[in-house]
C-alpha atoms as a PDB file:
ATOM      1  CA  UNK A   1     -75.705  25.131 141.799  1.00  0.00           C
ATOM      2  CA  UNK A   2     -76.679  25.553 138.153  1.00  0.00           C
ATOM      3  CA  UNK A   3     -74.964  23.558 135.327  1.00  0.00           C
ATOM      4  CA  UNK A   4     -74.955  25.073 131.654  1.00  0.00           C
ATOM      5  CA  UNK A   5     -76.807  21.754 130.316  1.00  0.00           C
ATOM      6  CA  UNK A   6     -80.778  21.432 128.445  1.00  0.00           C
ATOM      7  CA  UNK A   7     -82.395  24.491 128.022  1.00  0.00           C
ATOM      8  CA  UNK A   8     -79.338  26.347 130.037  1.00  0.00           C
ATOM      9  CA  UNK A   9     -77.200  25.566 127.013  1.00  0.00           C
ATOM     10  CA  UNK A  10     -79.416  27.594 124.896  1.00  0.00           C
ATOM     11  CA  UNK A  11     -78.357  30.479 126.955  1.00  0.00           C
ATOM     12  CA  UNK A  12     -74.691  30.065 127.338  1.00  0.00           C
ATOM     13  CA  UNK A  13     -73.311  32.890 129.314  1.00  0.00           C
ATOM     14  CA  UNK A  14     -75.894  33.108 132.240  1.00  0.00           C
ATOM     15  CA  UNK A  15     -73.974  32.678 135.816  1.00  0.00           C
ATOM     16  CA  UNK A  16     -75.251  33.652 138.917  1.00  0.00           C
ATOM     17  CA  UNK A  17     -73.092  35.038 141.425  1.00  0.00           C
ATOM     18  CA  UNK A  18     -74.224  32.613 144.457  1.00  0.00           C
ATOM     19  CA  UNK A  19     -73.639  29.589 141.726  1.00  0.00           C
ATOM     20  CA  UNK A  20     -70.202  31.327 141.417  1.00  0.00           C
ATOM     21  CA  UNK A  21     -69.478  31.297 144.539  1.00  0.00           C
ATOM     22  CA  UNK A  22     -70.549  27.619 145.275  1.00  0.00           C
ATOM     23  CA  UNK A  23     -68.501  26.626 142.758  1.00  0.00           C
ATOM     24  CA  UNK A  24     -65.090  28.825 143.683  1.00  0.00           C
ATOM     25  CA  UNK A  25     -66.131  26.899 147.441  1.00  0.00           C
ATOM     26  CA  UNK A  26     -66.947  23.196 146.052  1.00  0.00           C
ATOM     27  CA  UNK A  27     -63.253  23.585 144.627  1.00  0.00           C
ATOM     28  CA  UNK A  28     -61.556  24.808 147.558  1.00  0.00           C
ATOM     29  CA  UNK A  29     -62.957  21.739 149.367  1.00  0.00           C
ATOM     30  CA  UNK A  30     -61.772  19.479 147.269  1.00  0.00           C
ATOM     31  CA  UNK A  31     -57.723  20.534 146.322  1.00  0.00           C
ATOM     32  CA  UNK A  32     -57.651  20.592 150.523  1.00  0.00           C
ATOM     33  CA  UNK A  33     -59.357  17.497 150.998  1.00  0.00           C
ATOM     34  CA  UNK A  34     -56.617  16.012 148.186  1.00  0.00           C
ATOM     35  CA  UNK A  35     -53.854  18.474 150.121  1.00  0.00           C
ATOM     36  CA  UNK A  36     -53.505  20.034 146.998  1.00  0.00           C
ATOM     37  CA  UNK A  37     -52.042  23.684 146.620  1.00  0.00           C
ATOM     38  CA  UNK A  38     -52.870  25.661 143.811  1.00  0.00           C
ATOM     39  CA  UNK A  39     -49.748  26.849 141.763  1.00  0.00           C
ATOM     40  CA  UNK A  40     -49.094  30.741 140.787  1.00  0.00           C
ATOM     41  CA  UNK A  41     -47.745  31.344 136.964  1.00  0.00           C
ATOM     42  CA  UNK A  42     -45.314  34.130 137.202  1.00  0.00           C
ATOM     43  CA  UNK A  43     -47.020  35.671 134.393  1.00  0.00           C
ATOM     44  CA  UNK A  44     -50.441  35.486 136.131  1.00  0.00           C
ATOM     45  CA  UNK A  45     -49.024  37.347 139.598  1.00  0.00           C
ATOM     46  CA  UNK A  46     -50.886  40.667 140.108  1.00  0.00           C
ATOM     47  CA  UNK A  47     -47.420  42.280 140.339  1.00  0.00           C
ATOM     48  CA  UNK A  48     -46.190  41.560 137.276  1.00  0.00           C
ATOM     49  CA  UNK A  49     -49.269  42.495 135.258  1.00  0.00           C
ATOM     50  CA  UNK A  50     -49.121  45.825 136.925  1.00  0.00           C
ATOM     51  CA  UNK A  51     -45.369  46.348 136.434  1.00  0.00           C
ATOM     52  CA  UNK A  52     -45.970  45.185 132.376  1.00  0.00           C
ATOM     53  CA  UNK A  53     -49.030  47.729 132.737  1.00  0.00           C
ATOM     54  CA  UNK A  54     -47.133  50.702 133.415  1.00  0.00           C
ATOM     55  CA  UNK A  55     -44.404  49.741 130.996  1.00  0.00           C
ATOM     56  CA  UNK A  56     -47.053  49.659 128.565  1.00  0.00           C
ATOM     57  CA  UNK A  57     -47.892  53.581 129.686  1.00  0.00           C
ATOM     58  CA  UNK A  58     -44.420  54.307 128.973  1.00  0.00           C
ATOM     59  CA  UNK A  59     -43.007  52.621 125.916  1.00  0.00           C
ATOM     60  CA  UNK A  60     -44.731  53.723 122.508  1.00  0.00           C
ATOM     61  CA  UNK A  61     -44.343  50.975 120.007  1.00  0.00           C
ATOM     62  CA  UNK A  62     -45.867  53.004 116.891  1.00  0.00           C
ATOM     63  CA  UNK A  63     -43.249  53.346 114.537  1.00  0.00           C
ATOM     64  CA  UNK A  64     -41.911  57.021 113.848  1.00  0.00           C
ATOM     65  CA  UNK A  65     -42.904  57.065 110.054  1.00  0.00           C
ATOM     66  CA  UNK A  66     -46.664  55.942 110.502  1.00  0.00           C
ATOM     67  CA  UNK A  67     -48.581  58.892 110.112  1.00  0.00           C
ATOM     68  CA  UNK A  68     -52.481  58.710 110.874  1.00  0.00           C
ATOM     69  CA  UNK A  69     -54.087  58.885 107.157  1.00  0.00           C
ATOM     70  CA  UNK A  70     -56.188  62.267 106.740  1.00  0.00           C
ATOM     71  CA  UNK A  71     -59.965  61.724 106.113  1.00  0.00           C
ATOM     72  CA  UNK A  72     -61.881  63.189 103.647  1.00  0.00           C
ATOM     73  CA  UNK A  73     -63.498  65.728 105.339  1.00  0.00           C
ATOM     74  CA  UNK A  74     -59.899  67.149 106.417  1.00  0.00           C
ATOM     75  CA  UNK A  75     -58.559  66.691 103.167  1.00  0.00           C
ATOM     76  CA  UNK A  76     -62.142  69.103 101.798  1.00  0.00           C
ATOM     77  CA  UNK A  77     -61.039  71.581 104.459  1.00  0.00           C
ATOM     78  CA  UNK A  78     -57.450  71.731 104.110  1.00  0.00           C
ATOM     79  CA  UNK A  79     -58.110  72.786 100.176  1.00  0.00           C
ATOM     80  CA  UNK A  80     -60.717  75.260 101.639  1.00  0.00           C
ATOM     81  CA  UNK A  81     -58.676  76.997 103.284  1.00  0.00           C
ATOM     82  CA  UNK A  82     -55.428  76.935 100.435  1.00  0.00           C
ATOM     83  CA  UNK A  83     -58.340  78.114  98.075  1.00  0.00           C
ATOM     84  CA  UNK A  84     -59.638  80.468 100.304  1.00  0.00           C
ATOM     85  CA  UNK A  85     -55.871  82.073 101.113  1.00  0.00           C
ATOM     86  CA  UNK A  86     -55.306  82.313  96.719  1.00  0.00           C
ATOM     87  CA  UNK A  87     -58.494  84.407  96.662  1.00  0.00           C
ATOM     88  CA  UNK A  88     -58.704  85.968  99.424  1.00  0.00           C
ATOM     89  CA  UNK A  89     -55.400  86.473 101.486  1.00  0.00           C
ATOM     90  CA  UNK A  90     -53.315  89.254 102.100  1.00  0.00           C
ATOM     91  CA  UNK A  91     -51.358  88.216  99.503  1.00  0.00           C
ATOM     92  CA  UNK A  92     -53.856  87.796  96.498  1.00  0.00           C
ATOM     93  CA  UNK A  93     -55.621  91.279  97.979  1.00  0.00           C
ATOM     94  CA  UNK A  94     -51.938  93.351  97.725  1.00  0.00           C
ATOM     95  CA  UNK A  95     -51.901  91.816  94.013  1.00  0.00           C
ATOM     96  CA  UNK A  96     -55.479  93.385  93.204  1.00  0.00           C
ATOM     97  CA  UNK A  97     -54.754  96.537  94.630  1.00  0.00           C
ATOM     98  CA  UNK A  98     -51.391  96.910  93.272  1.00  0.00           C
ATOM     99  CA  UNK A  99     -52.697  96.432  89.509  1.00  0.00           C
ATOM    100  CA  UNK A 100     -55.578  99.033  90.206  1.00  0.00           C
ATOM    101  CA  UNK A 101     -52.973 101.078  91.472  1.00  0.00           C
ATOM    102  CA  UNK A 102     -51.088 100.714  87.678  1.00  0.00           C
ATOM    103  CA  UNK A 103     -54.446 100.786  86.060  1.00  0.00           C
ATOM    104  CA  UNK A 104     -54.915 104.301  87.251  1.00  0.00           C
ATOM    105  CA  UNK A 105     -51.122 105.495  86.402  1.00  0.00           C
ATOM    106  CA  UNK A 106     -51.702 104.079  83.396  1.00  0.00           C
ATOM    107  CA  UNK A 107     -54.709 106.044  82.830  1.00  0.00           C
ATOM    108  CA  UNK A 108     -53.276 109.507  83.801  1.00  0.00           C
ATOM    109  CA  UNK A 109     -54.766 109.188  87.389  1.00  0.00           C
ATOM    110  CA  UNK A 110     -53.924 109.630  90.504  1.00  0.00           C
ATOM    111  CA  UNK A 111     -52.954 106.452  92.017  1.00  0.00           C
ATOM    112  CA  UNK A 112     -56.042 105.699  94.669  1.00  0.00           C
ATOM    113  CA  UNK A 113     -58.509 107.296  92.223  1.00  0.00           C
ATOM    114  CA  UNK A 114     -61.826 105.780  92.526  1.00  0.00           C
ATOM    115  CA  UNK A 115     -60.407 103.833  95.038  1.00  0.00           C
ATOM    116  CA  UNK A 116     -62.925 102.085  98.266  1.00  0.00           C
ATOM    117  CA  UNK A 117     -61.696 102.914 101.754  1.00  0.00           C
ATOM    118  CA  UNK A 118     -61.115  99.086 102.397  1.00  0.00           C
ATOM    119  CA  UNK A 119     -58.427  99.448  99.099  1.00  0.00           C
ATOM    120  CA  UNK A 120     -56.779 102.675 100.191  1.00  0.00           C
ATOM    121  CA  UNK A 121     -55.959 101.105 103.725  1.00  0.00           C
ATOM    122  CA  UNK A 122     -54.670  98.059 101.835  1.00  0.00           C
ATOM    123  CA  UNK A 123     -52.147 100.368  99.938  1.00  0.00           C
ATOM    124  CA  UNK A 124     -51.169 102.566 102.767  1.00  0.00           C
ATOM    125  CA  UNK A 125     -50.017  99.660 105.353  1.00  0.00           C
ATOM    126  CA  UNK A 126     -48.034  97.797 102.086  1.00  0.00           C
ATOM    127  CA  UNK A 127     -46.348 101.343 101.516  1.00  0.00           C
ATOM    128  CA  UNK A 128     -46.008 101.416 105.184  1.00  0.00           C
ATOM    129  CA  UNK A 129     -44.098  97.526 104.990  1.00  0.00           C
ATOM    130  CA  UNK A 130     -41.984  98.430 102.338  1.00  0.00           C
ATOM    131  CA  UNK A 131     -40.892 101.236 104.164  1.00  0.00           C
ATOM    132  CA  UNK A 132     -39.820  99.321 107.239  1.00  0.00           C
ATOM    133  CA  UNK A 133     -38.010  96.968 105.080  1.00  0.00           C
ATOM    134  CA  UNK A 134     -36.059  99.565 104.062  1.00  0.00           C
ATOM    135  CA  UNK A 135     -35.053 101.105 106.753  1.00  0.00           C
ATOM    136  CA  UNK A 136     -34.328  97.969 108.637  1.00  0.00           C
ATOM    137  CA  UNK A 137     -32.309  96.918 105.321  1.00  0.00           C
ATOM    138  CA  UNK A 138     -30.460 100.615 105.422  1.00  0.00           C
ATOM    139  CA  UNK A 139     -29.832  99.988 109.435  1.00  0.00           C
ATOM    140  CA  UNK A 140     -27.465  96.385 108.121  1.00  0.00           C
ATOM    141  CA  UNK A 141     -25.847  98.597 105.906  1.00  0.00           C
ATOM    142  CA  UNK A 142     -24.897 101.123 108.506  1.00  0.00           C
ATOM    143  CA  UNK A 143     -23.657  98.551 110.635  1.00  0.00           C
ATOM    144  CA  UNK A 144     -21.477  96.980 107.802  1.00  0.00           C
ATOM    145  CA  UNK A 145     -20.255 100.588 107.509  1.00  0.00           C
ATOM    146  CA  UNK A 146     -19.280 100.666 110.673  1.00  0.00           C
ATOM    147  CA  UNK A 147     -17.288  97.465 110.490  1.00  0.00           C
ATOM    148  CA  UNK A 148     -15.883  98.329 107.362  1.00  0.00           C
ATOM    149  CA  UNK A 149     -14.298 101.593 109.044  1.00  0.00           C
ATOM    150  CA  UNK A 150     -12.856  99.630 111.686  1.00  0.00           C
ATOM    151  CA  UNK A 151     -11.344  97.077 109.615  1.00  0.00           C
ATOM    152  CA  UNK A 152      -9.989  98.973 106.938  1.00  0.00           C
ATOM    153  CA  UNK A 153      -6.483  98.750 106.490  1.00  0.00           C
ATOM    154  CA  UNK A 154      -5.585 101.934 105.585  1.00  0.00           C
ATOM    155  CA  UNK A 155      -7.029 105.126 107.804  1.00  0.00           C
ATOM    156  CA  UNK A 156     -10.533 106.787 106.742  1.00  0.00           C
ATOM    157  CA  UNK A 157     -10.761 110.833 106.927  1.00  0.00           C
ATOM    158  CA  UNK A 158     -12.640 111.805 109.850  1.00  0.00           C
ATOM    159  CA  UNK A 159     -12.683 108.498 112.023  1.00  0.00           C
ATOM    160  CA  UNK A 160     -11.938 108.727 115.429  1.00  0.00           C
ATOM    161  CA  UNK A 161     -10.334 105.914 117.353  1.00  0.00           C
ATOM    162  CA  UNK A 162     -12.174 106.278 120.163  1.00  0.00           C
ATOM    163  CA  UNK A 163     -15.795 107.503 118.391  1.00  0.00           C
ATOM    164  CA  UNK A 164     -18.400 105.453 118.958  1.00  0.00           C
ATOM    165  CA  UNK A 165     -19.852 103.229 115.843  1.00  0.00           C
ATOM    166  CA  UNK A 166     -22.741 105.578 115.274  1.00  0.00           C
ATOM    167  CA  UNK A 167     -20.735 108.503 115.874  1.00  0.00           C
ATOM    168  CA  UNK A 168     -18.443 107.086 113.341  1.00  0.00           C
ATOM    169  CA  UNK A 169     -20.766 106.407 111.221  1.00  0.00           C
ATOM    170  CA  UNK A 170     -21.640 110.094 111.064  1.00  0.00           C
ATOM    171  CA  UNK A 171     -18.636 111.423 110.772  1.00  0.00           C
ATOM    172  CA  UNK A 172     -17.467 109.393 107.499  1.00  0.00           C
ATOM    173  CA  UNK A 173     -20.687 109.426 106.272  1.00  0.00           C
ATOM    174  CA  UNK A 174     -20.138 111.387 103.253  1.00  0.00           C
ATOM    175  CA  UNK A 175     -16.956 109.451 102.188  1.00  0.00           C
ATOM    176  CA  UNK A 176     -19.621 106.167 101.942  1.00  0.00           C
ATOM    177  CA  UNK A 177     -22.316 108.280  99.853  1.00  0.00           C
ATOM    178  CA  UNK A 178     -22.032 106.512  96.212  1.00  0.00           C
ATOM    179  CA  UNK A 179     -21.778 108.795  93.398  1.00  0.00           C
ATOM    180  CA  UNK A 180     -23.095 108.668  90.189  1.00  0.00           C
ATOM    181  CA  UNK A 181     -21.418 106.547  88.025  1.00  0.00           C
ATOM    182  CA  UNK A 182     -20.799 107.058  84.232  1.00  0.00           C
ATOM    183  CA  UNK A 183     -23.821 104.871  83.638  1.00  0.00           C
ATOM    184  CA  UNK A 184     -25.903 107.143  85.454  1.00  0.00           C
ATOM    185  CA  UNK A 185     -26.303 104.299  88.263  1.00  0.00           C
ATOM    186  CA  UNK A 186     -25.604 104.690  91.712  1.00  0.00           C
ATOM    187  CA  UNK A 187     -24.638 101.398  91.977  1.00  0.00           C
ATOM    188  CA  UNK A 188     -24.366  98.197  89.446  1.00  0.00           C
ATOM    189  CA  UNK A 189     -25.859  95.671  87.636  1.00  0.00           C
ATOM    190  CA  UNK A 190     -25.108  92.175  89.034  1.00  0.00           C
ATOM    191  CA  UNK A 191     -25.643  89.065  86.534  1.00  0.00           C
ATOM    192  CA  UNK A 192     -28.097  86.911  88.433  1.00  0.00           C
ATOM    193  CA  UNK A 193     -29.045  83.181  86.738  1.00  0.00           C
ATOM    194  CA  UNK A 194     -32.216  83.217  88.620  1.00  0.00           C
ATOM    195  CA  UNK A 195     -33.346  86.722  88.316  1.00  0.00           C
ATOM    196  CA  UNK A 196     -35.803  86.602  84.923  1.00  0.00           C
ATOM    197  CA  UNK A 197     -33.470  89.436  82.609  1.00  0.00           C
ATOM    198  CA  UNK A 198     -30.854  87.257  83.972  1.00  0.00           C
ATOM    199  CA  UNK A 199     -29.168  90.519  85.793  1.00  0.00           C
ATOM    200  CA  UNK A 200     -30.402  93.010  88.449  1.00  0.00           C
ATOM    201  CA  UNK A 201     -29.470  95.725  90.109  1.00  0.00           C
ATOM    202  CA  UNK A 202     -27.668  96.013  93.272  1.00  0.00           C
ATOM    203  CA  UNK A 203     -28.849  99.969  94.483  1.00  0.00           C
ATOM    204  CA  UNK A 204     -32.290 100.357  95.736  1.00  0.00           C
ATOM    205  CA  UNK A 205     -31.918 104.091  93.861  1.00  0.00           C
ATOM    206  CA  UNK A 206     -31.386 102.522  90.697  1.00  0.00           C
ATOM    207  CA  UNK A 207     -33.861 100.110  91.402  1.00  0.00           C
ATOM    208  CA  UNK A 208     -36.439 102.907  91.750  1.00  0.00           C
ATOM    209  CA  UNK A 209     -35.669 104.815  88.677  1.00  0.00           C
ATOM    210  CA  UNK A 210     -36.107 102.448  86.971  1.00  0.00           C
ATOM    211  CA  UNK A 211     -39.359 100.535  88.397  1.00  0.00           C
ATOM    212  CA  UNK A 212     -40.833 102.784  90.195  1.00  0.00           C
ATOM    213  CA  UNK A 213     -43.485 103.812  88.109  1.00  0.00           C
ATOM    214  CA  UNK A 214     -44.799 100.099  88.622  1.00  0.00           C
ATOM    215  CA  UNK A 215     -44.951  99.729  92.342  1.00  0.00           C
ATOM    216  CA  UNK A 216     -45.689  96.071  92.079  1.00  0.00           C
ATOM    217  CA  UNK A 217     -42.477  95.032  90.053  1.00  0.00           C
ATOM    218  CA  UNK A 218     -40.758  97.224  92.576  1.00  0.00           C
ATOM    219  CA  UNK A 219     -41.615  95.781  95.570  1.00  0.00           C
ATOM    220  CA  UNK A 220     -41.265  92.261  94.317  1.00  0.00           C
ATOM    221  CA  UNK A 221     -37.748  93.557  93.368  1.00  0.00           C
ATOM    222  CA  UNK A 222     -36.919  95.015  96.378  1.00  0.00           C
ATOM    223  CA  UNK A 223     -38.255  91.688  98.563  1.00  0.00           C
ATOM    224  CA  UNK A 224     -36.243  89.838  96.118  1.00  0.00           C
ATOM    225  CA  UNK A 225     -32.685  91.972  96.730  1.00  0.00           C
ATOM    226  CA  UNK A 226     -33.129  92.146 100.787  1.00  0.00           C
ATOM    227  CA  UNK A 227     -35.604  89.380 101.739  1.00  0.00           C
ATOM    228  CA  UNK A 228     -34.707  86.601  99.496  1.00  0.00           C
ATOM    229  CA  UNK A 229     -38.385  86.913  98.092  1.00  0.00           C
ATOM    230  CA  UNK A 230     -39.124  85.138  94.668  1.00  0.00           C
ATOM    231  CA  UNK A 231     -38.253  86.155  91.788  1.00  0.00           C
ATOM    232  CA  UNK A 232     -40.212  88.914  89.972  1.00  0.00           C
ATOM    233  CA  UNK A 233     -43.038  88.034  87.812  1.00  0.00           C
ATOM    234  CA  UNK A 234     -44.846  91.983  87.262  1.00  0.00           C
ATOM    235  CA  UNK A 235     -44.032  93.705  83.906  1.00  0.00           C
ATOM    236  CA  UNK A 236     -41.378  91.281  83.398  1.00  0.00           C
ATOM    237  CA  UNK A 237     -40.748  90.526  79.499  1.00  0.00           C
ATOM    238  CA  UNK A 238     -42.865  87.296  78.349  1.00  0.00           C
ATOM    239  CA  UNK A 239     -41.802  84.614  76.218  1.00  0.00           C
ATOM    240  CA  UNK A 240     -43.303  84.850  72.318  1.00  0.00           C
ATOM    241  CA  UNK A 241     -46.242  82.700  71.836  1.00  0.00           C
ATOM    242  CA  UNK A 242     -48.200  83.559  68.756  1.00  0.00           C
ATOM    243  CA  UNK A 243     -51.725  82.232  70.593  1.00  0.00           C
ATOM    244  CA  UNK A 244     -51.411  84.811  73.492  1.00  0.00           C
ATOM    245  CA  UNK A 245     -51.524  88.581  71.655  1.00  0.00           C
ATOM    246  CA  UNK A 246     -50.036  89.650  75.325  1.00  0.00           C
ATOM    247  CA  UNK A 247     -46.637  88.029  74.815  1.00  0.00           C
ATOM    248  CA  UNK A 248     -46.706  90.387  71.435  1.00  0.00           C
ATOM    249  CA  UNK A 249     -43.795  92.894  70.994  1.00  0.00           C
ATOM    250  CA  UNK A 250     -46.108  95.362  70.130  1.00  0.00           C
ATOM    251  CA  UNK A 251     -48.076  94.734  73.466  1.00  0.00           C
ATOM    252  CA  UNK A 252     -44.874  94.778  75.596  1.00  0.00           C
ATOM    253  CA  UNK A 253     -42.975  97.655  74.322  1.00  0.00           C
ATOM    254  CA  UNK A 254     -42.694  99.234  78.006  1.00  0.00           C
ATOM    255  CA  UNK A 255     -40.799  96.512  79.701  1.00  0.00           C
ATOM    256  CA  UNK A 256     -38.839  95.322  76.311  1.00  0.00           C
ATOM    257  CA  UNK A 257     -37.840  99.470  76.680  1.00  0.00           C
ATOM    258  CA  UNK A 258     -36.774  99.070  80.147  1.00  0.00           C
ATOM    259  CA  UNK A 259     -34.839  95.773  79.417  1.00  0.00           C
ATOM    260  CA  UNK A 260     -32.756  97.135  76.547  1.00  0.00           C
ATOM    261  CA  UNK A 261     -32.007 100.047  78.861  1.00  0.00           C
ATOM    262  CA  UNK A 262     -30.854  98.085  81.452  1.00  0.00           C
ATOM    263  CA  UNK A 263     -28.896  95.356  79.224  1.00  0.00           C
ATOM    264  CA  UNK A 264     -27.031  98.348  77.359  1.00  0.00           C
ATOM    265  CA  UNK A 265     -25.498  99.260  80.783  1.00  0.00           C
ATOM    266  CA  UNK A 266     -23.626  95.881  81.200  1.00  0.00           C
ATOM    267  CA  UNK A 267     -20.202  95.663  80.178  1.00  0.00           C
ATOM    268  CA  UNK A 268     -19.293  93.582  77.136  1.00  0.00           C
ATOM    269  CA  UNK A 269     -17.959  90.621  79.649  1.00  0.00           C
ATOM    270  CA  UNK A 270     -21.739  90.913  81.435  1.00  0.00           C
ATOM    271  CA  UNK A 271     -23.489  90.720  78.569  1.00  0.00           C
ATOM    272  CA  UNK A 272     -22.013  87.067  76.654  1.00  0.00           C
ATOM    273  CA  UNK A 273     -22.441  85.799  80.332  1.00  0.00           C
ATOM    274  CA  UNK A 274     -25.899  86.997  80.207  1.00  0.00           C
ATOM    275  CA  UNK A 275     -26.336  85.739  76.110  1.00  0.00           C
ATOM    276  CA  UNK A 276     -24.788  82.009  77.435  1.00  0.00           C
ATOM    277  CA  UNK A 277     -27.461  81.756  79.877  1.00  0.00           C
ATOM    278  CA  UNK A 278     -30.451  82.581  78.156  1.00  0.00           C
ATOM    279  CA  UNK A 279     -29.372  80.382  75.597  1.00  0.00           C
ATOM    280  CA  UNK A 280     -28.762  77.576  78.353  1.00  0.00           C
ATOM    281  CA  UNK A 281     -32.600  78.372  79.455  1.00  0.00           C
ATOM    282  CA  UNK A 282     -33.952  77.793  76.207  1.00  0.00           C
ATOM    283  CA  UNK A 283     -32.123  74.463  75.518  1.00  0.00           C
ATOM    284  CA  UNK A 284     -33.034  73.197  79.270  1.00  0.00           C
END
């Protein structure tokens, strides 16, 4: 049997498994020779290191706010990809095409003049989009229609009791068409805090006549009124700032046109509501 003394101490570490053995033996012989039993700690039994094993499987002890630190290379590739989307997502791409789009009505051209095929697909599904929208949109209304009739207190021409909704819907269809108001609006303007001209429109009609010839401010307006979508940022009036010639009056005659048509159709009450809050913006 070996002993870790002279030049074995230089190389602590080295055991043999037959001087293992000899020794686990030379041991044994002993304690029975002295009639001496070895004693068990309970934490050293095999059972209860296996039973504090599995517990160990089970129970989680990180704490619910830690939150593994991101390294750099994830932190590179996370603004990749945010960079990536602002240039090159569906998003920034509708933008592009939508101002070539009022480039060429600008110009007197046909909308998807001098157009790629890539940028005429682009335009056709967002066309395509919007028109869903609507017609889902116009499908709620019908079915508020519907409700309305069978709620209504007092008894609408034409409905049947025992009509179905859509047949119902059909048959008072005409008493739910709006008219044209005195305004010439088929609807109304609604003061709205949020909304940049601090009011909008509540009629997609309306909405059309009056931004349709800019099909970017109108779909932004129309995701805003059914989709709760931002608020509109195209060919919407800028502040005055004398070191940006775009924020001009003279450069923003259009949409200061637009505006002043608009703001003439509120009713006196509209309008100081409107006045309070700009003037509530500015101070902020």
């Amino acid at each position: 049997m070996s002993n870790d003394s002279g030049i074995r101490s230089l190389y602590p570490g080295i055991v043999d498994e037959d001087d293992i053995k000899e020794q686990r033996e030379a041991k044994a012989a002993v304690m029975k020779r002295l009639n001496v039993q070895p004693s068990i700690l309970p934490a050293a039994m095999d059972e209860r290191i296996n039973s504090l094993r599995e517990l160990g499987n089970i129970v989680s002890f990180s704490p619910s706010f830690y939150k593994t630190q991101a390294t750099k290379k994830e932190i590179e590739d996370k603004k990749f990809k945010e960079d990536f989307e602002k240039e090159y997502g569906k998003a920034a791409i509708n933008k592009r095409v939508l101002q070539k789009i009022y480039k060429n009505k600008k110009a007197g051209k046909g909308e998807y003049e001098d157009f790629a095929t890539h940028d005429v697909i682009v335009a056709e599904n967002m066309r395509d989009e919007a028109r869903k929208k609507l017609k889902a949109q116009s499908a709620k209304t019908d079915s508020l229609m519907v409700k309305a009739i069978r709620h209504s207190s007092t008894p609408v021409k034409g409905y049947v009791g025992g009509a179905t909704p859509v047949n119902a819907l059909q048959k008072n269809k005409k008493n739910f068409t709006p008219k044209v108001g005195p305004n010439g609006m088929k609807g109304q303007l609604m003061v709205d805090p949020k909304h940049p001209d601090g009011f909008r429109y509540t009629d997609v009609n309306d909405l059309y006549k009056a931004h349709g010839d800019n099909p970017e401010r109108y779909i932004e307006e129309v995701m805003y009124m059914y989709e709760d979508g931002p608020v509109p940022k195209a060919g919407v009036i800028k502040p005055y700032d004398q070191f940006d010639k775009s924020t001009y009056p003279m450069n923003q005659t259009k949409s200061l046109m637009k505006y002043q048509n608009a703001y003439n159709k509120l009713t006196p009450q509209q309008k100081k509501v409107v006045e309070t809050n700009n003037k509530k913006k500015e101070n902020g």
